[in-house]
C-alpha atoms as a PDB file:
ATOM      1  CA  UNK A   1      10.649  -8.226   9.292  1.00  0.00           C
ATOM      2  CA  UNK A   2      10.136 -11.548   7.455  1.00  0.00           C
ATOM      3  CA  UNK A   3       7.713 -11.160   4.955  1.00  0.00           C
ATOM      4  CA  UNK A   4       6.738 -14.575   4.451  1.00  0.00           C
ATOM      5  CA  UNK A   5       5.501 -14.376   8.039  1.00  0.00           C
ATOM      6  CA  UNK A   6       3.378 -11.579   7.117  1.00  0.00           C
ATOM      7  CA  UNK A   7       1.409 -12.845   4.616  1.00  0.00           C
ATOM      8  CA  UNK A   8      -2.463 -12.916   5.068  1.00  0.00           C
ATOM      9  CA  UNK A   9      -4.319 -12.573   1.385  1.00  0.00           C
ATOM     10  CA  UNK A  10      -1.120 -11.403  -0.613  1.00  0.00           C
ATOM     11  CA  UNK A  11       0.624  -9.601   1.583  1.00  0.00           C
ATOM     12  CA  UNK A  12      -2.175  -8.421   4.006  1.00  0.00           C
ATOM     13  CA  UNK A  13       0.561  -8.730   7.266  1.00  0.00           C
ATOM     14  CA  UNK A  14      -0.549  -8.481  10.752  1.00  0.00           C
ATOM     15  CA  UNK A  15       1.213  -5.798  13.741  1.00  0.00           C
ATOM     16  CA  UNK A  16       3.405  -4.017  15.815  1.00  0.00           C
ATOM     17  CA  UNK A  17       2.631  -1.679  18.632  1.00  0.00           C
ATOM     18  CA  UNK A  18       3.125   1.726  18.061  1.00  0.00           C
ATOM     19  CA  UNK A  19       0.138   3.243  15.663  1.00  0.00           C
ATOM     20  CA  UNK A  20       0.888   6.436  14.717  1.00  0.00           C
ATOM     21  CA  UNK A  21      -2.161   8.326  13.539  1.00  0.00           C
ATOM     22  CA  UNK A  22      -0.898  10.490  10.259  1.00  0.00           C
ATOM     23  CA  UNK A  23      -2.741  12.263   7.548  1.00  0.00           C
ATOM     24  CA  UNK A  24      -3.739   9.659   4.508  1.00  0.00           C
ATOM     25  CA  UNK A  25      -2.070  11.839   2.197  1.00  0.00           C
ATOM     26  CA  UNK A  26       1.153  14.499   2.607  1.00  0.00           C
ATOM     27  CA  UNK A  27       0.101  18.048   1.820  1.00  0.00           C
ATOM     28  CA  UNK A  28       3.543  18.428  -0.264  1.00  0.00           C
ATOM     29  CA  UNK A  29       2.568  18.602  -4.088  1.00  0.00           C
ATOM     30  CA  UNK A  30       4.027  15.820  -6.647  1.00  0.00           C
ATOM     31  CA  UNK A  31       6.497  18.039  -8.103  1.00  0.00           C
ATOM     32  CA  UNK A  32       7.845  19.031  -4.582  1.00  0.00           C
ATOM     33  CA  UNK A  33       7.998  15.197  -3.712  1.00  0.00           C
ATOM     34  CA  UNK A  34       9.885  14.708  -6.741  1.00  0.00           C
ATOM     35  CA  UNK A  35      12.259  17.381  -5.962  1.00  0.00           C
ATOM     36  CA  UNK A  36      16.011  16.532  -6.940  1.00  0.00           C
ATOM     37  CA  UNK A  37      19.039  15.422  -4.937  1.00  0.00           C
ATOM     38  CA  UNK A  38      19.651  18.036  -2.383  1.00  0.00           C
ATOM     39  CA  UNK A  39      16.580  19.199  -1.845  1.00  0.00           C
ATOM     40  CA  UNK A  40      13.093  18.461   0.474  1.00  0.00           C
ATOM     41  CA  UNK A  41       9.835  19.058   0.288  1.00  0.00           C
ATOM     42  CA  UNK A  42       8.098  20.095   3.969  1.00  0.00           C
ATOM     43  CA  UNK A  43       5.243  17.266   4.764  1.00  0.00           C
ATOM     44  CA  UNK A  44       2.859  17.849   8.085  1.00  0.00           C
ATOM     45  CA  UNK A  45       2.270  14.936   9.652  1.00  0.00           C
ATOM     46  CA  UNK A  46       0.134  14.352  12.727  1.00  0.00           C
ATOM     47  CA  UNK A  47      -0.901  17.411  13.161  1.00  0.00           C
ATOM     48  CA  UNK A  48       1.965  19.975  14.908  1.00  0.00           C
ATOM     49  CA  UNK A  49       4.963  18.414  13.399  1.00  0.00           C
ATOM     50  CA  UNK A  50       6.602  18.915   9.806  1.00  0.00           C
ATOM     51  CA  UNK A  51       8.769  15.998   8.555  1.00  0.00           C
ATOM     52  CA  UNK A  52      11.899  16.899   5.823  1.00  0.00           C
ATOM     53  CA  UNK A  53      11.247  14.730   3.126  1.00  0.00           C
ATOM     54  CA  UNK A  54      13.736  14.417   0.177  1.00  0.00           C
ATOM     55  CA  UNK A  55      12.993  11.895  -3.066  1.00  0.00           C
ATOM     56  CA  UNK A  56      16.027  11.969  -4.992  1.00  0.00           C
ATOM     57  CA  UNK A  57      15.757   9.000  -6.631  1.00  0.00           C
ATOM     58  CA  UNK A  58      12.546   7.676  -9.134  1.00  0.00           C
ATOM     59  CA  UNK A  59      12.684   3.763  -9.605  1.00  0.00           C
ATOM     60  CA  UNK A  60      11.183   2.507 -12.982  1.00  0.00           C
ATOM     61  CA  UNK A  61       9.350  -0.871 -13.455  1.00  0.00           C
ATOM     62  CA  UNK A  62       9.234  -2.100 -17.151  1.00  0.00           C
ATOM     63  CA  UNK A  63       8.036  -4.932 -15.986  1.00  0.00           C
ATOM     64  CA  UNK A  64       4.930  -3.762 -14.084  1.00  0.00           C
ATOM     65  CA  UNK A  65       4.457  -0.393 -15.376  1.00  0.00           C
ATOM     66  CA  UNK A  66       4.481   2.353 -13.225  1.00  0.00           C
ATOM     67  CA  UNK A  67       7.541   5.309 -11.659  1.00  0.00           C
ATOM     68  CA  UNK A  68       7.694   6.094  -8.293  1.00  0.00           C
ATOM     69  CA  UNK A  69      10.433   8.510  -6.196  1.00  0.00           C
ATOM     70  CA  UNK A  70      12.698   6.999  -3.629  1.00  0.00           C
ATOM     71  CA  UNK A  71      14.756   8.172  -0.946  1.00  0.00           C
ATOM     72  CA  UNK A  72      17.193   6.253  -1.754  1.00  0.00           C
ATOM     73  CA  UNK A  73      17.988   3.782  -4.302  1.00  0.00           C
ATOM     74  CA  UNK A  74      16.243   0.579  -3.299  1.00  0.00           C
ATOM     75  CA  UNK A  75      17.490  -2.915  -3.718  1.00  0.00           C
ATOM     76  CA  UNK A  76      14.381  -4.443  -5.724  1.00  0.00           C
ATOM     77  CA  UNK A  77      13.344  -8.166  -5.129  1.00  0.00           C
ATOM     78  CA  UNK A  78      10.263  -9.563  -6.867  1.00  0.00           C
ATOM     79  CA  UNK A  79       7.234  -9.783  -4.929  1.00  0.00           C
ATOM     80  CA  UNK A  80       7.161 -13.671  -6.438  1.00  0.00           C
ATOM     81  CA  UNK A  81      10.354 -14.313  -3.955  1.00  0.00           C
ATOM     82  CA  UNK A  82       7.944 -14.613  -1.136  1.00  0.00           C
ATOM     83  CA  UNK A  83       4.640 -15.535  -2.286  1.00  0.00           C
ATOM     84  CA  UNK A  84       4.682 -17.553  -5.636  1.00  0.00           C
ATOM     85  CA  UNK A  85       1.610 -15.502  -6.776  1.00  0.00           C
ATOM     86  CA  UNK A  86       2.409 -12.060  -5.966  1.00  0.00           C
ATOM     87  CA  UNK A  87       3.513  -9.623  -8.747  1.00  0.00           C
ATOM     88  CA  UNK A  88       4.817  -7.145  -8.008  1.00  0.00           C
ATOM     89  CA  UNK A  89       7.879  -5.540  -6.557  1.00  0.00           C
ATOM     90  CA  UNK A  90       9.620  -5.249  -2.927  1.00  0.00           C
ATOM     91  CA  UNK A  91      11.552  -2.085  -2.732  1.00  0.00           C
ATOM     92  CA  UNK A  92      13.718  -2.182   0.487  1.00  0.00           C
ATOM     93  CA  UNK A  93      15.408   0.470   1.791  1.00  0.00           C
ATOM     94  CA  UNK A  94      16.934  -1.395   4.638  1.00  0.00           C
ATOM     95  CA  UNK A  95      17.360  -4.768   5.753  1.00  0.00           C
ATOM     96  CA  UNK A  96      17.763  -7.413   3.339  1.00  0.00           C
ATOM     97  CA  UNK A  97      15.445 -10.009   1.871  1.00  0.00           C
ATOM     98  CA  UNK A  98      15.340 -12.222   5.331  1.00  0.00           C
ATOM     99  CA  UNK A  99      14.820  -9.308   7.516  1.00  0.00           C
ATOM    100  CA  UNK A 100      13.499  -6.404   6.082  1.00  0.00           C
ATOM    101  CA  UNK A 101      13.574  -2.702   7.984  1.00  0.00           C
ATOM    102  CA  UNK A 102      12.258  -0.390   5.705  1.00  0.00           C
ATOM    103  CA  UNK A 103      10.997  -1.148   2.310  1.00  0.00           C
ATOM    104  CA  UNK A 104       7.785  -0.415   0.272  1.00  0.00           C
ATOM    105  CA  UNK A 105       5.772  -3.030  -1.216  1.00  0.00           C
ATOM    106  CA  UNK A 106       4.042  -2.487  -4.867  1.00  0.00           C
ATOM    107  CA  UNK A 107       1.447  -5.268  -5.832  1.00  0.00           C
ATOM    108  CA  UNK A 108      -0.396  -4.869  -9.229  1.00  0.00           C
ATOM    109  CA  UNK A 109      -3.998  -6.191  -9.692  1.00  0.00           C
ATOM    110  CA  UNK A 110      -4.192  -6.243  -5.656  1.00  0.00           C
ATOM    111  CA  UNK A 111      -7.877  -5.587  -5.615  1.00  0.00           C
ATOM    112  CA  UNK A 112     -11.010  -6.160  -7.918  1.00  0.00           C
ATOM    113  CA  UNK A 113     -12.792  -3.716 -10.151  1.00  0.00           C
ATOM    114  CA  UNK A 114     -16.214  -2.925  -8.285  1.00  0.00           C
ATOM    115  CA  UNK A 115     -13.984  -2.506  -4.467  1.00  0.00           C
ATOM    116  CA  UNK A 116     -13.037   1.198  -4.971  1.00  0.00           C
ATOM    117  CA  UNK A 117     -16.218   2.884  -7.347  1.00  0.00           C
ATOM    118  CA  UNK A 118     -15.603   5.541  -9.588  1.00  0.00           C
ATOM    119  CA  UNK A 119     -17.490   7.704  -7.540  1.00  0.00           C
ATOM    120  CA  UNK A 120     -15.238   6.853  -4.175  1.00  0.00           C
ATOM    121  CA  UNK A 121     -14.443  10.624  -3.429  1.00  0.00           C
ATOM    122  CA  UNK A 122     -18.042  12.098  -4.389  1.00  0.00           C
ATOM    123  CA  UNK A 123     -20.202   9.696  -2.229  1.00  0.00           C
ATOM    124  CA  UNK A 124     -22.447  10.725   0.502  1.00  0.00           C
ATOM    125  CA  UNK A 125     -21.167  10.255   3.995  1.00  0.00           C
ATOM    126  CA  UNK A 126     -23.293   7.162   4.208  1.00  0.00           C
ATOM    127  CA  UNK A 127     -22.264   5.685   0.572  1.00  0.00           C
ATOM    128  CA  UNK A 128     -18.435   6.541   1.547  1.00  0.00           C
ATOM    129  CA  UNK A 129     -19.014   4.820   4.923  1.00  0.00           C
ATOM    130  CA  UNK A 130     -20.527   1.769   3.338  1.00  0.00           C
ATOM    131  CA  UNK A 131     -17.768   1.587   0.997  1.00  0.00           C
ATOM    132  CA  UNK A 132     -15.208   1.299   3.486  1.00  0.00           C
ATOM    133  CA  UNK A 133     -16.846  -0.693   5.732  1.00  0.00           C
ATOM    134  CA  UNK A 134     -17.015  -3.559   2.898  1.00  0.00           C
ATOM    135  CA  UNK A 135     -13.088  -2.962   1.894  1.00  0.00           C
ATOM    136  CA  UNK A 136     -11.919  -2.847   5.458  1.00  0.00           C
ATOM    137  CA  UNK A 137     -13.328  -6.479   5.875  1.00  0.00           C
ATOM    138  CA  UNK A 138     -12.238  -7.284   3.147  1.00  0.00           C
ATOM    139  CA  UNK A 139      -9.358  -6.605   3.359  1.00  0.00           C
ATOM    140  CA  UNK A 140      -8.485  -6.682   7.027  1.00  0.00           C
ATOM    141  CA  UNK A 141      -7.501  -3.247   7.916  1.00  0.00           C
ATOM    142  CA  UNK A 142      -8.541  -0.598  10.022  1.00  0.00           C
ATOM    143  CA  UNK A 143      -9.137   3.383  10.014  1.00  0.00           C
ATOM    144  CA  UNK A 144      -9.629   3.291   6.547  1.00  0.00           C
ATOM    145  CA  UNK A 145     -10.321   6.547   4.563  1.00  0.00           C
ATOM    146  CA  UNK A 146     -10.892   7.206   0.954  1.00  0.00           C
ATOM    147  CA  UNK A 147      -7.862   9.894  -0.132  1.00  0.00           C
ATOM    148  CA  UNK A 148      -7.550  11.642  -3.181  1.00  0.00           C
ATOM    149  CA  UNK A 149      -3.961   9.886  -4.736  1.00  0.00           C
ATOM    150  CA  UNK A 150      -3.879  12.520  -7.573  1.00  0.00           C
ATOM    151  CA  UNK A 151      -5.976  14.570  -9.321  1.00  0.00           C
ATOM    152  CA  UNK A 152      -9.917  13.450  -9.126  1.00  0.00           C
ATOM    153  CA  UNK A 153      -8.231   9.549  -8.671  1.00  0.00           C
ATOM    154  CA  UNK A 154      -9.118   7.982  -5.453  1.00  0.00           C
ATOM    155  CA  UNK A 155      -7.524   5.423  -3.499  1.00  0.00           C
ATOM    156  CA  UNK A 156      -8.447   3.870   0.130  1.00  0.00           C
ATOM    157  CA  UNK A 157      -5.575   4.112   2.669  1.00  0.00           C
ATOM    158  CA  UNK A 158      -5.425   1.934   6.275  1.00  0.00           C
ATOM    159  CA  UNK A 159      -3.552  -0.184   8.215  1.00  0.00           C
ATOM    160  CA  UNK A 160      -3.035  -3.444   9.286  1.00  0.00           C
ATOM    161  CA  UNK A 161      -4.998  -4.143  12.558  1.00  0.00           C
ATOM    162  CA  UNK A 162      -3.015  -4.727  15.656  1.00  0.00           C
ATOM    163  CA  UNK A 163      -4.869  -8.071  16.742  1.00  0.00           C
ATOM    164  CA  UNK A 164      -6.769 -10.356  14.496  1.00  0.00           C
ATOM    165  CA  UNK A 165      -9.411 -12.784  16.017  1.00  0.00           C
ATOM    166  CA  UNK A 166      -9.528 -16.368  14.256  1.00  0.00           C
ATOM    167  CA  UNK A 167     -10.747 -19.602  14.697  1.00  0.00           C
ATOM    168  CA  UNK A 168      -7.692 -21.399  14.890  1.00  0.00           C
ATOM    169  CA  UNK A 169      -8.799 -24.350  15.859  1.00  0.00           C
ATOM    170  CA  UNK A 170     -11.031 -24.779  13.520  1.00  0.00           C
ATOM    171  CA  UNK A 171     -14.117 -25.039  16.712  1.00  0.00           C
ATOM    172  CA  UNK A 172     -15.804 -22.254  16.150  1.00  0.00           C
ATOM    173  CA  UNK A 173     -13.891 -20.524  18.796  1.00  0.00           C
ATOM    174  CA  UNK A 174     -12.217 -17.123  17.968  1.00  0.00           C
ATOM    175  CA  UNK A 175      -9.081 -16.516  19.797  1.00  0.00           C
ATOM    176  CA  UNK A 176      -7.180 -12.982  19.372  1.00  0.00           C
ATOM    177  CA  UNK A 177      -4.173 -13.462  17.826  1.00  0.00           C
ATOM    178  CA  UNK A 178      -1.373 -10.315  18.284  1.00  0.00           C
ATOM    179  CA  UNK A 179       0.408  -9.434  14.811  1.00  0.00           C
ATOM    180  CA  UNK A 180       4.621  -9.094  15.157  1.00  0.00           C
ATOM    181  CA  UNK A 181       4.095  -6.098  12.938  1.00  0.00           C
ATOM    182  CA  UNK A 182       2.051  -3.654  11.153  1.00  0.00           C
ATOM    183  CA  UNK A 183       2.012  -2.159   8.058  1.00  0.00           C
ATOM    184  CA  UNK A 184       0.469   1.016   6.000  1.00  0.00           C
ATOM    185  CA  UNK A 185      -1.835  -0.081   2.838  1.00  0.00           C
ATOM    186  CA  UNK A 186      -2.912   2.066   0.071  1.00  0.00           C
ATOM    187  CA  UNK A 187      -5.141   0.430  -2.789  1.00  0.00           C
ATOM    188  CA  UNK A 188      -5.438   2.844  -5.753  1.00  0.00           C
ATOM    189  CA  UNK A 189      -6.188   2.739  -9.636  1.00  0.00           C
ATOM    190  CA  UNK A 190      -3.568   3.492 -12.290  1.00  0.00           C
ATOM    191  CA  UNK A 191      -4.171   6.046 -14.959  1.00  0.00           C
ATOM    192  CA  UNK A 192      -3.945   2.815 -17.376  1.00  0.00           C
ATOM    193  CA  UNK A 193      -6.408   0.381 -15.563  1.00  0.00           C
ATOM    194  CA  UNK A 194      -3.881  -0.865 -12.946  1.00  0.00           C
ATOM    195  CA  UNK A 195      -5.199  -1.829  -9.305  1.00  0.00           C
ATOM    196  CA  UNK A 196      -2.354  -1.395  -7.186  1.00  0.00           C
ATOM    197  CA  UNK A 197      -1.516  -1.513  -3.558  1.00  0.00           C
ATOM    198  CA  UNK A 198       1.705   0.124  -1.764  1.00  0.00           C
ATOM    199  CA  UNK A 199       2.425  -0.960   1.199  1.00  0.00           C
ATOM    200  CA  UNK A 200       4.753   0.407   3.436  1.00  0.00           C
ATOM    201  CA  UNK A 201       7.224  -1.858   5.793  1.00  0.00           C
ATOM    202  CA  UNK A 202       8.771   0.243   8.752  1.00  0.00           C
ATOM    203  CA  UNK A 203       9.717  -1.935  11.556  1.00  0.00           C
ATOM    204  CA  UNK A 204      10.657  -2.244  14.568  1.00  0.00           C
ATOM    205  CA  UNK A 205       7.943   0.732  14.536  1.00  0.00           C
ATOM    206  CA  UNK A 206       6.436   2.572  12.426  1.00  0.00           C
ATOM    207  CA  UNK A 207       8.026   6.027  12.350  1.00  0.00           C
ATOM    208  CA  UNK A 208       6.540   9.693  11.193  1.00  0.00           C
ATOM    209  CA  UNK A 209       9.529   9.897   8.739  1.00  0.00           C
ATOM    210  CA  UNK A 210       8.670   6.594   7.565  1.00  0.00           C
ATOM    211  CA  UNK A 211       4.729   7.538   7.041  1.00  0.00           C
ATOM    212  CA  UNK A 212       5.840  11.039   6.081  1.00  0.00           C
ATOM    213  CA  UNK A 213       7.713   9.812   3.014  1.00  0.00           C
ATOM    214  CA  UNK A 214       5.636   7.215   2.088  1.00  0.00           C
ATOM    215  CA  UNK A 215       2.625   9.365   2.238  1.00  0.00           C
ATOM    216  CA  UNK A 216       4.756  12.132  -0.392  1.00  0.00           C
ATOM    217  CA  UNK A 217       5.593   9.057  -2.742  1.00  0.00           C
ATOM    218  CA  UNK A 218       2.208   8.001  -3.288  1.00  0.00           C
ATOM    219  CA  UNK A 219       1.897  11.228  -5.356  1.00  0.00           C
ATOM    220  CA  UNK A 220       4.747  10.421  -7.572  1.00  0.00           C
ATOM    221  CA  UNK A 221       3.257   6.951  -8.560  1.00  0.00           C
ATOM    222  CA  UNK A 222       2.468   6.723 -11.757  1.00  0.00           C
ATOM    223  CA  UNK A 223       1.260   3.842 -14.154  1.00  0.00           C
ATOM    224  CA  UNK A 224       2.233   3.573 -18.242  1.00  0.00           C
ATOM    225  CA  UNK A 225       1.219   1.097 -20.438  1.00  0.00           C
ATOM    226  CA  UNK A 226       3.364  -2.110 -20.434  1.00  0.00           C
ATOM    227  CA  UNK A 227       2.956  -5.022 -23.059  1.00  0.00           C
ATOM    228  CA  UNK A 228       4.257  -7.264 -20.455  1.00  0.00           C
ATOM    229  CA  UNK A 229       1.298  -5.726 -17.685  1.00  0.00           C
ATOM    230  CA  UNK A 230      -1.186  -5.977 -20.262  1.00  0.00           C
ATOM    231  CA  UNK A 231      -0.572  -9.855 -20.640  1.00  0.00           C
ATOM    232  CA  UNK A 232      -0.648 -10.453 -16.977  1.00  0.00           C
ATOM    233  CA  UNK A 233      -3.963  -8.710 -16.668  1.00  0.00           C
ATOM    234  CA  UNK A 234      -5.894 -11.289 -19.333  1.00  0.00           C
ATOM    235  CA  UNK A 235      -3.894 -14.434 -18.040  1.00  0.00           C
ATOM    236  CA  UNK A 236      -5.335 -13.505 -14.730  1.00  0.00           C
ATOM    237  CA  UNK A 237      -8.723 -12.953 -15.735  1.00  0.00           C
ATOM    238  CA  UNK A 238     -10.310 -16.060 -14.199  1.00  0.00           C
ATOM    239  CA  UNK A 239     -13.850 -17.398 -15.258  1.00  0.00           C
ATOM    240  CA  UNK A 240     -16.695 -16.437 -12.972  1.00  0.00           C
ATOM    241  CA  UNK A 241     -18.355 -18.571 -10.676  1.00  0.00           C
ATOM    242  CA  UNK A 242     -21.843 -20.214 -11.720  1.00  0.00           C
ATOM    243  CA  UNK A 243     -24.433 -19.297  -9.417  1.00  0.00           C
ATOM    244  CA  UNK A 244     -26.072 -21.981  -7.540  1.00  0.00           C
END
């Protein structure tokens, strides 16, 4: 997968074909994700099936702030490499930079304050729906669901849609447009004030070991306090607009 042909909003890439419909969240517990080499932690996914996962490996960000456990040891390449204002970190697994197979994509700051409320996972049915409805366009993604990323911290976890419709002509005209590839998005806060998003890259499909393990990770992730994090957050802070 080339990223660079995958970016919509900061990484927001467009589709494959197969859409495997997973639980937003493994049932294994963070300590059983984090298990050590030579062991694996039993994840359900999709229902009837149970997927080995094993996270030997935790990769540390000084830069950004935050742990998470790998499979394996990834080869790390700065989110900047393909989008001059991404930061962030692309943790592949396989591939390589130009044409990436498996990899996981950490963003920080990837959404704004007021798009996941503190009261995400205690809203009404109607509040919750509301809520999603607003990220999904947001953000472009589909089957959104708020998920509970540790404890009493909620996230929202979709996908990339499989066709986009645009007016690429600039007439007013929307044409559907198919997407080479799809990904899996979670946006989630940081126990420090972080607004991240993981994304996961599994291509040519997305696979139930791929989900399965990136599902378990997302309960290792964890943010600390960075000096060099901090600075990025108030150089980013941008004035607000005047109303009209």
């Amino acid at each position: 997968m080339k990223i660079k042909n995958a970016l919509i909003k900061g990484f927001m890439a467009a589709v494959m074909g197969a859409f495997l419909m997973v639980p937003a969240m493994s049932s294994v517990s963070a300590e059983n994700a984090a298990a050590p080499a030579g062991q694996t932690a039993a994840t359900e996914a999709n229902g009837d099936n149970v997927v080995q996962v094993s996270l030997p490996y935790k990769y540390t960000s000084t830069r950004f702030g935050y742990t998470i456990m790998c499979p394996t040891t990834p080869n790390v390449v700065p989110a900047s490499f393909f989008d001059e204002e991404a930061k962030g970190d692309v943790l592949i697994f396989e591939g390589d930079i130009n044409d990436i197979k498996k990899a996981w994509v950490v963003l920080i700051n990837a959404y704004e304050d007021a798009d996941i409320p503190a009261n995400a996972g205690t809203a009404s049915d109607a509040e919750r729906k509301a809520i999603l409805d607003k990220f999904s366009d947001k953000y472009i993604l589909v089957n959104t669901r708020v998920v509970e990323v540790a404890e009493n911290t909620f996230g929202i976890y979709g996908y990339t849609p499989k066709e986009l419709k645009v007016d690429a002509k600039g007439d007013g005209n929307l044409e559907t447009i198919k997407a080479e590839s799809q990904m899996v998005k979670t946006y989630m806060p940081g126990e420090f004030g972080g607004h991240f998003m993981i994304s996961l890259i599994d291509n040519p499909e997305i696979t139930m070991p791929g989900v399965a393990t990136y599902n378990a990770a997302l309960t290792t992730f964890k943010q600390w306090p960075t000096s060099e994090y901090q600075q990025f957050l108030e150089l980013s802070k941008l004035p607000k607009k005047k109303k009209n």
